[in-house]
N, C-alpha and C. Protein backbone atom coordinates (compact mmCIF):
# COMPACT_ATOMS: atom_id res chain seq x y z
N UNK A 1 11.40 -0.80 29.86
CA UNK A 1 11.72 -1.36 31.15
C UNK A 1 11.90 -0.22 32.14
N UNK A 2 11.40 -0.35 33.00
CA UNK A 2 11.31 0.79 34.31
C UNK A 2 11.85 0.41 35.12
N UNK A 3 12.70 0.96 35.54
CA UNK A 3 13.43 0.77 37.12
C UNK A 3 12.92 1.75 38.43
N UNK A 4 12.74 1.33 39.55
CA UNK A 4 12.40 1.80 40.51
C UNK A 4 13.12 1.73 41.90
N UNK A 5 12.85 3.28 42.25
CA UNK A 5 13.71 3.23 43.94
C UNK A 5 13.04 4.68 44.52
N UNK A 6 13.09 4.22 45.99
CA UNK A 6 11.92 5.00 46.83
C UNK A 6 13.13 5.54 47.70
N UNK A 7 13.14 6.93 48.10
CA UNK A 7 13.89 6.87 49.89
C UNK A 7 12.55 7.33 50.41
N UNK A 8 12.04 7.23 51.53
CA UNK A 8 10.71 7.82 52.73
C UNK A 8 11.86 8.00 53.78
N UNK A 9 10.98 9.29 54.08
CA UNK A 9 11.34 10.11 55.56
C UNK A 9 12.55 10.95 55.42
N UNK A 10 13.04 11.59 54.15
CA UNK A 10 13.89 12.25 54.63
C UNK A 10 13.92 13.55 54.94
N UNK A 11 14.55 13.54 56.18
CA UNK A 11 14.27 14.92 56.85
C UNK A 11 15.11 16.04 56.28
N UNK A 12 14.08 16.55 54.62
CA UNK A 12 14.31 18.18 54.50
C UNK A 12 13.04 18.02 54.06
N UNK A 13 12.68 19.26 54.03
CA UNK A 13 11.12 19.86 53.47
C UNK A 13 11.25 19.49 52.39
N UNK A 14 9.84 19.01 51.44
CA UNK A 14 9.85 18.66 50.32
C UNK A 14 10.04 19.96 48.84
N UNK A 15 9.89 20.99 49.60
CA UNK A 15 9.95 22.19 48.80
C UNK A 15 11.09 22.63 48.58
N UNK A 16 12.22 21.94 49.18
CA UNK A 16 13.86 21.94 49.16
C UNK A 16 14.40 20.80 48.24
N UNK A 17 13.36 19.78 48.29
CA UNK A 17 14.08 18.81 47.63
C UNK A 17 13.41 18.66 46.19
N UNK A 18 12.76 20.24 46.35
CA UNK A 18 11.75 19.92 44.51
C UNK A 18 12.51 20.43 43.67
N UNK A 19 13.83 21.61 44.33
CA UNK A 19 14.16 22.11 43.80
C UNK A 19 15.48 21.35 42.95
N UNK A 20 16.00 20.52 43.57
CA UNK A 20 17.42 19.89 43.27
C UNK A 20 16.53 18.83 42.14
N UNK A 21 15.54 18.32 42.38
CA UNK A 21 15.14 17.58 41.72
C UNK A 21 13.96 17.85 40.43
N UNK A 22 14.36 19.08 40.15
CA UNK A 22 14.09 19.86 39.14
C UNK A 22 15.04 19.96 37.96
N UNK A 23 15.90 20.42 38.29
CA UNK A 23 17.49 20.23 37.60
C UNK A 23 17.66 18.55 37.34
N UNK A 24 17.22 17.99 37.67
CA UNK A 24 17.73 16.58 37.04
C UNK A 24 16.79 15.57 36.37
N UNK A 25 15.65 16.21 36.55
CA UNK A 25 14.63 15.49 35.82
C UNK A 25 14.81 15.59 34.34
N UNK A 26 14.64 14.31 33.88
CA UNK A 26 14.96 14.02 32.49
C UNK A 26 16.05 13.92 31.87
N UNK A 27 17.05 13.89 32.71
CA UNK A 27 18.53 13.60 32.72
C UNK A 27 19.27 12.16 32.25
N UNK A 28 19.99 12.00 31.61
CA UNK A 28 20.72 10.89 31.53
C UNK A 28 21.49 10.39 33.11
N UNK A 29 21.44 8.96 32.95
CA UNK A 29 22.39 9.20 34.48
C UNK A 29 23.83 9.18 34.61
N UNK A 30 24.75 9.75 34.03
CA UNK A 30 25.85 10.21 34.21
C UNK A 30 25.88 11.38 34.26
N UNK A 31 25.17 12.73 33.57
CA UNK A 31 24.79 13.98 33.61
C UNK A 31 23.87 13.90 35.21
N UNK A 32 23.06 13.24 35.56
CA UNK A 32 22.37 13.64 36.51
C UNK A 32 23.36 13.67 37.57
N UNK A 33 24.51 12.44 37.69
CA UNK A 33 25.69 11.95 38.49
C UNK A 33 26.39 13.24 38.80
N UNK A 34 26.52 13.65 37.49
CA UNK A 34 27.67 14.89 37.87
C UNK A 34 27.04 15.91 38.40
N UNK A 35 25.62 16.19 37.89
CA UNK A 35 25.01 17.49 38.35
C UNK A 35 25.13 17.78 40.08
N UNK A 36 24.71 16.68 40.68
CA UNK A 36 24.64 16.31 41.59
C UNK A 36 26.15 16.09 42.97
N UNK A 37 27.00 15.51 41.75
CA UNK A 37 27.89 16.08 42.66
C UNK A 37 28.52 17.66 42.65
N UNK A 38 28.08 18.03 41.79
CA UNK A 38 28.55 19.76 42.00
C UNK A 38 27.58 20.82 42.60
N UNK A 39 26.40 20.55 42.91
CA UNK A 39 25.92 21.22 43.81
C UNK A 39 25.84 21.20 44.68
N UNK A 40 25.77 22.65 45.62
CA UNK A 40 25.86 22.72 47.02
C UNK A 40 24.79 22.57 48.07
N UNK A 41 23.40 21.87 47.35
CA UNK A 41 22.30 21.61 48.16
C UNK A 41 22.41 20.81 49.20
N UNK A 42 21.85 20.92 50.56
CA UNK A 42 21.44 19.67 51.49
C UNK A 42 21.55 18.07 50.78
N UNK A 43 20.29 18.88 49.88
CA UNK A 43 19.34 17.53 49.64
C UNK A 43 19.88 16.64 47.93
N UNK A 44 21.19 17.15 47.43
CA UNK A 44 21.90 16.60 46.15
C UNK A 44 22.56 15.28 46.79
N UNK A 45 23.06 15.17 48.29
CA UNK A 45 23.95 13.45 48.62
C UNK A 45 22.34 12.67 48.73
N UNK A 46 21.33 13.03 49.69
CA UNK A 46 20.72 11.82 49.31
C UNK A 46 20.29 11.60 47.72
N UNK A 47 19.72 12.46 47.14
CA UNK A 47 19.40 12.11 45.91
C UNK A 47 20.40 11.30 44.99
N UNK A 48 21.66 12.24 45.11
CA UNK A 48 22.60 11.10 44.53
C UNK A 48 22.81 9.32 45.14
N UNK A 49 23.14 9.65 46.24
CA UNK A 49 22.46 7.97 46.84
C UNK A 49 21.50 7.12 46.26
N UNK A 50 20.18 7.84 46.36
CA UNK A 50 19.18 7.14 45.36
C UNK A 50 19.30 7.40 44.28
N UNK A 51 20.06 8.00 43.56
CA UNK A 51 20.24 7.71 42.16
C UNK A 51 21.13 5.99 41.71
N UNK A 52 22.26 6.25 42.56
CA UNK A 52 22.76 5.25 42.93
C UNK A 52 22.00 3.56 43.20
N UNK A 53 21.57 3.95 44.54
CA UNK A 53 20.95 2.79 44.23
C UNK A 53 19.87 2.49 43.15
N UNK A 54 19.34 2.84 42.88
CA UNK A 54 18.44 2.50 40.94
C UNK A 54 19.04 1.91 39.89
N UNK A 55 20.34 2.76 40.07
CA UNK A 55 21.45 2.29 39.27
C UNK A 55 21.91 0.62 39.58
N UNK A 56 21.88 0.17 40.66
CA UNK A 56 22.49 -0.76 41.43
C UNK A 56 21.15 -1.71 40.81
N UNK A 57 19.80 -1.46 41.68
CA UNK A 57 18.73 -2.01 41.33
C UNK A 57 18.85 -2.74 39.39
N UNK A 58 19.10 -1.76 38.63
CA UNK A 58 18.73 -2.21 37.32
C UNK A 58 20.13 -3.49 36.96
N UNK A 59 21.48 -2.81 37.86
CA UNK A 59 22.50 -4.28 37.37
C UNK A 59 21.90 -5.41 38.23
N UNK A 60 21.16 -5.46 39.73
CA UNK A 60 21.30 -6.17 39.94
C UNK A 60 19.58 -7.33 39.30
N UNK A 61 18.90 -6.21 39.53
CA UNK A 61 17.38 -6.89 38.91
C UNK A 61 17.37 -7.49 37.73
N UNK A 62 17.65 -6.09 36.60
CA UNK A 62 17.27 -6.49 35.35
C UNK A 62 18.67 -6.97 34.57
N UNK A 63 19.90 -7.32 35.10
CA UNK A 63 21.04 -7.66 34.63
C UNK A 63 21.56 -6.58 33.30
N UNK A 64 21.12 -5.35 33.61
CA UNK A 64 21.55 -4.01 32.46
C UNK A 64 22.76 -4.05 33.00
N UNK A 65 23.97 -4.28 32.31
CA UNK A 65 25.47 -3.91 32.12
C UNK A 65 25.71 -2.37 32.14
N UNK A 66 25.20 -1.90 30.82
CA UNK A 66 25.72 -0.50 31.15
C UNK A 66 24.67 0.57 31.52
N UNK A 67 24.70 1.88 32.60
CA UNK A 67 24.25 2.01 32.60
C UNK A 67 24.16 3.59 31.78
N UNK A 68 25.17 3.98 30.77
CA UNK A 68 24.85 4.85 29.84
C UNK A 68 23.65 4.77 29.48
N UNK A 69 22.91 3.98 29.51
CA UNK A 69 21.64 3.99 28.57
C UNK A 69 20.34 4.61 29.33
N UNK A 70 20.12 4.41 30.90
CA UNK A 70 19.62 4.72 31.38
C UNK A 70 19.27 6.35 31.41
N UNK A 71 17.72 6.93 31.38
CA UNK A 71 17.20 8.33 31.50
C UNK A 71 16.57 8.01 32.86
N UNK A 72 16.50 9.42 33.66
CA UNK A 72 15.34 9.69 34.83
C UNK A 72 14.11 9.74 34.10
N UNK A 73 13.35 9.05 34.20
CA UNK A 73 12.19 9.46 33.48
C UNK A 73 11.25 10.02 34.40
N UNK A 74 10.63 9.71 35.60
CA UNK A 74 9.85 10.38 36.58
C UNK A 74 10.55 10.62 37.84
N UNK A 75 10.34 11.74 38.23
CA UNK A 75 11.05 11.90 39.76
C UNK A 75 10.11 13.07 40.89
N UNK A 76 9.64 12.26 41.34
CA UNK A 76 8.66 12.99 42.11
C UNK A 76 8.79 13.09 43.97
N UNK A 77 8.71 13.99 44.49
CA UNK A 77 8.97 14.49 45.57
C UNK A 77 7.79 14.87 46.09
N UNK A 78 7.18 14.07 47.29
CA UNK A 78 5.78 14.42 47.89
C UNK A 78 6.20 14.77 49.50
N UNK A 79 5.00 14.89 49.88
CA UNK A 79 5.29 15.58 51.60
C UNK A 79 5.13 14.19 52.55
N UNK A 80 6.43 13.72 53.57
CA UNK A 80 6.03 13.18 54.66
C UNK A 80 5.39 12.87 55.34
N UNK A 81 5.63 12.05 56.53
CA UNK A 81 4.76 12.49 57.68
C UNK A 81 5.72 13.88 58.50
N UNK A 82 5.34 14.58 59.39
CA UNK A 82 5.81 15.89 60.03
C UNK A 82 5.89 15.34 61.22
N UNK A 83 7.13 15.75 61.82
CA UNK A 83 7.56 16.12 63.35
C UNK A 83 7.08 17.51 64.21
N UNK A 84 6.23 17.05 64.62
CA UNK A 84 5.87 18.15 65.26
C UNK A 84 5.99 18.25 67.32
N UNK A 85 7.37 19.17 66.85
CA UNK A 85 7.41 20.21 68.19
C UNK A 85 6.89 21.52 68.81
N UNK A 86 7.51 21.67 69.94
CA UNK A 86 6.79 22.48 70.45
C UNK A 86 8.06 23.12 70.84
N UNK A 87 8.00 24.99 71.07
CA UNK A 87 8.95 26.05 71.51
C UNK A 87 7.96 26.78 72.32
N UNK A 88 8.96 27.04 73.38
CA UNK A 88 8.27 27.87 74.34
C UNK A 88 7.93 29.42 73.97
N UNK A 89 6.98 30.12 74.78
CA UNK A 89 6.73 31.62 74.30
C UNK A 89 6.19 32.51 75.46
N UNK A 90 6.17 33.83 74.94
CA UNK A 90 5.64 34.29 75.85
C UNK A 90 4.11 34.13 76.40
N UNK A 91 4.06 34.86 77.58
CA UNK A 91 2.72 34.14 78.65
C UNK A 91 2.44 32.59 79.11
N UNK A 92 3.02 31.79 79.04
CA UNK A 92 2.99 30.44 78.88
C UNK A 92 2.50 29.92 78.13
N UNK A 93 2.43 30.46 76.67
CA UNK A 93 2.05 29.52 75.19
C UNK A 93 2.97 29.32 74.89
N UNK A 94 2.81 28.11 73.78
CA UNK A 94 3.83 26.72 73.36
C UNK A 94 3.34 27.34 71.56
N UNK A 95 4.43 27.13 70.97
CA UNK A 95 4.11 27.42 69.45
C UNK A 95 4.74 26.54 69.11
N UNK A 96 3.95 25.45 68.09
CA UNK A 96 4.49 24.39 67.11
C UNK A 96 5.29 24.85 65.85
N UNK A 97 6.44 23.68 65.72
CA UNK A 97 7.24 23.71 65.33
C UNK A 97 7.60 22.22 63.95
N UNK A 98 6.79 22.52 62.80
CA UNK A 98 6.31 21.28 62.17
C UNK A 98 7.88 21.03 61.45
N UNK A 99 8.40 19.98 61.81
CA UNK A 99 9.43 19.33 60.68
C UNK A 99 8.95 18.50 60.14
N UNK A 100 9.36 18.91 58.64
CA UNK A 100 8.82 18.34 57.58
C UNK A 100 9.74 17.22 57.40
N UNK A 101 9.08 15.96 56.46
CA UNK A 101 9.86 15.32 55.99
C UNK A 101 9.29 15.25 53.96
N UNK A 102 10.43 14.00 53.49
CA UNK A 102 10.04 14.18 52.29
C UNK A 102 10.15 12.66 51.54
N UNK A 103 9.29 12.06 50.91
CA UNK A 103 8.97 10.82 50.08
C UNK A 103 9.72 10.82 48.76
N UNK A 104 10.61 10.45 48.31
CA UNK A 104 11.12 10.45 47.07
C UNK A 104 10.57 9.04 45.92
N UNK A 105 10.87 9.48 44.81
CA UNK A 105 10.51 8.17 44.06
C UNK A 105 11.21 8.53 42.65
N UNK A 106 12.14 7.59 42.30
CA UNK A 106 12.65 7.64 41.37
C UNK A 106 12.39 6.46 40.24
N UNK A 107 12.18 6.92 39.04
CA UNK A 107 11.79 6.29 37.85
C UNK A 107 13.22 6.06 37.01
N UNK A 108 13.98 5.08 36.54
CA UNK A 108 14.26 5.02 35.36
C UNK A 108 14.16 4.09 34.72
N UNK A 109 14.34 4.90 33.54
CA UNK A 109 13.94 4.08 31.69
C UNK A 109 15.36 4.09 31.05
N UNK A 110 15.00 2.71 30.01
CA UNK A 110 16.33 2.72 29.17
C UNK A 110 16.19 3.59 28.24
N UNK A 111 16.84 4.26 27.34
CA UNK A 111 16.84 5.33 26.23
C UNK A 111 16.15 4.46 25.19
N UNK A 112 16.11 3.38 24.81
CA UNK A 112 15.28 3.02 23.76
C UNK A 112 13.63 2.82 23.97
N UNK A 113 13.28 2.43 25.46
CA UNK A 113 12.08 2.76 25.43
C UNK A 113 11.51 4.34 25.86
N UNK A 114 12.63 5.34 25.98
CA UNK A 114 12.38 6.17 26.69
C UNK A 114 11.32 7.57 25.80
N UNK A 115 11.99 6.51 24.20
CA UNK A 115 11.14 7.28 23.09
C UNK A 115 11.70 8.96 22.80
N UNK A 116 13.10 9.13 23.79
CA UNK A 116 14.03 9.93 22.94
C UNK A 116 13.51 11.40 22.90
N UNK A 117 12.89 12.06 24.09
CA UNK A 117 12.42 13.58 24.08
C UNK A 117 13.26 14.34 23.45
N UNK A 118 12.45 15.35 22.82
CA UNK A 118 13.06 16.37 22.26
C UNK A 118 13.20 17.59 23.48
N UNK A 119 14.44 18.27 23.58
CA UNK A 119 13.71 19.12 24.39
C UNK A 119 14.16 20.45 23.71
N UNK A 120 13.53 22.06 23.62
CA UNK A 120 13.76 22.88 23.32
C UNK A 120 15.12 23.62 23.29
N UNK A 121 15.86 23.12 24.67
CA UNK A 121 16.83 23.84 25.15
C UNK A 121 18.14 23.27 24.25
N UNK A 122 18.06 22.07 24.32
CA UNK A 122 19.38 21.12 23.47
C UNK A 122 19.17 20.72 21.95
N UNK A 123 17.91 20.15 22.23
CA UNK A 123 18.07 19.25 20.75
C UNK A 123 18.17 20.79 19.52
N UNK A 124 18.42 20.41 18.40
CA UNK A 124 18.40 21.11 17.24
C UNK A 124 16.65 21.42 16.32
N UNK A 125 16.49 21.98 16.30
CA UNK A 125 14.97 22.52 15.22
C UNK A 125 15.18 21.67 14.26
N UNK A 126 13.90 20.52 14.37
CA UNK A 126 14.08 19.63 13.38
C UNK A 126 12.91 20.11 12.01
N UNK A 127 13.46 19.97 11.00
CA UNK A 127 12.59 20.47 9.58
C UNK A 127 11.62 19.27 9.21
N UNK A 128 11.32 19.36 8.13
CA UNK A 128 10.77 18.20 7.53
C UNK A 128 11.67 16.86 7.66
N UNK A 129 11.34 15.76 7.77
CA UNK A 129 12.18 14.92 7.82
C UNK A 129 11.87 14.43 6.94
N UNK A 130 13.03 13.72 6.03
CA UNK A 130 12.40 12.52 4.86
C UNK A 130 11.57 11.65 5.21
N UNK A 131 10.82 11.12 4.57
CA UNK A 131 10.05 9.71 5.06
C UNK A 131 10.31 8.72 4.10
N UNK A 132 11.52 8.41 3.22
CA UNK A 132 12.14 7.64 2.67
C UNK A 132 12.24 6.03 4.10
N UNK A 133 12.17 4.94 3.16
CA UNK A 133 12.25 3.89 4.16
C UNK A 133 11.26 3.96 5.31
N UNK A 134 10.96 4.37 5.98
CA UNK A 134 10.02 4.08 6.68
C UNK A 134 8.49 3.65 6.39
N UNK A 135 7.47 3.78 7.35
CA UNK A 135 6.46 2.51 6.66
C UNK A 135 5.11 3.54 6.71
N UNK A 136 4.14 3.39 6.44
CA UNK A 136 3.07 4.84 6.07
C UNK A 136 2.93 5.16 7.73
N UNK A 137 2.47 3.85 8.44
CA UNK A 137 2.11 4.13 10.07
C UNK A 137 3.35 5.21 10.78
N UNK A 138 4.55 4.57 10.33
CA UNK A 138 5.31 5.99 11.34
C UNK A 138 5.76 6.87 10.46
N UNK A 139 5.87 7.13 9.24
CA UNK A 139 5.53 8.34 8.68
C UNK A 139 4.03 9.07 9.26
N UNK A 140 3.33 8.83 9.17
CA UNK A 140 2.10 9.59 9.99
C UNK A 140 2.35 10.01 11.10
N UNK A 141 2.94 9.27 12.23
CA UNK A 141 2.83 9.40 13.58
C UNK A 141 4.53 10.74 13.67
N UNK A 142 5.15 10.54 13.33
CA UNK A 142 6.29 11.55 12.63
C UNK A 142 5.37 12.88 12.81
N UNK A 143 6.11 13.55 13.94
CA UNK A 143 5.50 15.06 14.12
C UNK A 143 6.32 16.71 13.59
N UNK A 144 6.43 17.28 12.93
CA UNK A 144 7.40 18.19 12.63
C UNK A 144 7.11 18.69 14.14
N UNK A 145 8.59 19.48 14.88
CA UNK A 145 8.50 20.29 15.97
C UNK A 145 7.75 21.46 15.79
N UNK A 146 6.97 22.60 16.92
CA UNK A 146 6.84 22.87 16.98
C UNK A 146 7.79 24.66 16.97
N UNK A 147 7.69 25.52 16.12
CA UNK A 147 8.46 26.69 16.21
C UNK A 147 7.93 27.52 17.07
N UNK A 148 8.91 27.88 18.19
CA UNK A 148 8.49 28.51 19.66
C UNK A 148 8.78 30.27 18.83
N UNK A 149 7.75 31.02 19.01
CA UNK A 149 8.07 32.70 18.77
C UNK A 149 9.06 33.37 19.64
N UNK A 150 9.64 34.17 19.04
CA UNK A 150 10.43 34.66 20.05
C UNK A 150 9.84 35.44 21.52
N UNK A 151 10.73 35.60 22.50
CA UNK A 151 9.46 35.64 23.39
C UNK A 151 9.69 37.72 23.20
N UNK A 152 8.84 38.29 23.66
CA UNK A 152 8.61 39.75 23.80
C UNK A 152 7.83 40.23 24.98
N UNK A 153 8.45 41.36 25.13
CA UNK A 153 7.72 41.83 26.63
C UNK A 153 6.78 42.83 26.78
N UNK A 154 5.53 42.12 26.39
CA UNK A 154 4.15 43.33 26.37
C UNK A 154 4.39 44.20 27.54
N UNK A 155 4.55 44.10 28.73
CA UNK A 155 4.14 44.66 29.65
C UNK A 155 4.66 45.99 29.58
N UNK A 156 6.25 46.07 29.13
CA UNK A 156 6.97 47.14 28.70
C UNK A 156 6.50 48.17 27.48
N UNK A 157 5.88 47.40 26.19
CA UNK A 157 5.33 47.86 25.20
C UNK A 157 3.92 48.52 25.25
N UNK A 158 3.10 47.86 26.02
CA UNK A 158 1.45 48.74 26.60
C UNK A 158 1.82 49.99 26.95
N UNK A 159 0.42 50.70 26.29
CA UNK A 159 0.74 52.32 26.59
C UNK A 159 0.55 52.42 28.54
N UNK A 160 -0.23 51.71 29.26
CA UNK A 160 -0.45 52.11 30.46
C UNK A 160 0.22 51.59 31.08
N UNK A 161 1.47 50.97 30.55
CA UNK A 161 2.44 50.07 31.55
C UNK A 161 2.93 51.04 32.86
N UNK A 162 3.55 52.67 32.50
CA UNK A 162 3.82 53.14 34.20
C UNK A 162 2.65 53.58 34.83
N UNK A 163 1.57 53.17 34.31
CA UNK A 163 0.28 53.63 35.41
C UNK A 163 -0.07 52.40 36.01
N UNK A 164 0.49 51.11 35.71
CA UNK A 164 0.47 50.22 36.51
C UNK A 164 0.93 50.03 37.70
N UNK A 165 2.34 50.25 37.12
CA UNK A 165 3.30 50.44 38.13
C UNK A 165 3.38 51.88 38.94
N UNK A 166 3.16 52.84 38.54
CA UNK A 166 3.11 54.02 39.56
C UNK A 166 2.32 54.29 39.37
N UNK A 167 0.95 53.67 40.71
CA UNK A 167 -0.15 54.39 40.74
C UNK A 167 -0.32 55.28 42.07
N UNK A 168 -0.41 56.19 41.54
CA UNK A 168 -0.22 57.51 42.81
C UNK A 168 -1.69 58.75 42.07
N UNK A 169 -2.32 58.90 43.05
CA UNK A 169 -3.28 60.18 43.18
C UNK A 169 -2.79 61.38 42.72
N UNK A 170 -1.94 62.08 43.04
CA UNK A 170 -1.14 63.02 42.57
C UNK A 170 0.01 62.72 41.72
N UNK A 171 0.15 63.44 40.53
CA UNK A 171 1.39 63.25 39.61
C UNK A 171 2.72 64.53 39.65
């Protein structure tokens, strides 16, 4: 079940509001709730607003009681229409002055259809899992995670790494 809520036109640049809405993508909505009220962005009260109302949307649409259950599942931030002014300059030219606006759209899913992401940062390195009780189809579909390498920094380790960085004619 998907829940949906739009704000249009709000006046911050959308490249301001990709950022707040970076941090909360894929969030539960009580974690997204709080995130939101502790940051010091512009653009965290409307988002929290529309988080809000979604929230509102799913008690009042789909009659969901609680809304622990609810994930952000898509949250996408596109570009407006623009206000465009004009500032005066020297010689008698006019230089435009584009205010941006920004389209929001918020997605949420209940956690049982949400199919339960793993994500690198939180969940635990899952091993083999038993496939006791289950049925051959989702034993198959059953993926072991993927083991991320540790990361290392070639750039430092290459023999020509300071001739990259200090390239000068004379040594």
């Amino acid at each position: 079940m998907q829940i949906k809520a739009e704000l249009n036109h709000l006046h911050i640049a959308p490249r301001k509001v990709r950022l707040v809405a970076g941090l909360i993508r894929g969030l539960d909505l009580a974690r997204a709730e709080l995130e939101l009220n502790n940051l010091p962005k512009r653009s965290a009260t409307p988002l929290l607003k529309l988080l809000k109302s979604a929230e509102a949307n799913a008690r009042h649409n789909f009659q969901l009681q609680d809304p622990k259950d609810l994930v952000i599942k898509t949250l996408t931030v596109n570009q407006g229409s623009m206000l465009k002014r004009f500032r005066p300059r020297a010689f008698g030219r006019a230089a435009m002055i584009r205010k941006k606006t920004s389209h929001i759209s918020l997605v949420l899913e209940t956690r049982q259809f949400a199919g339960e992401k793993i994500s690198k940062k939180t969940a635990p390195v899952l091993k083999d899992m038993p496939a006791e009780g289950l049925k051959e189809k989702d034993a198959k579909k059953m993926k072991t995670p993927v083991q991320f390498p540790e990361k290392t920094n070639k750039a430092s380790k290459s023999k020509g790494f300071m001739k990259k960085v200090f390239q000068r004619k004379a040594i």
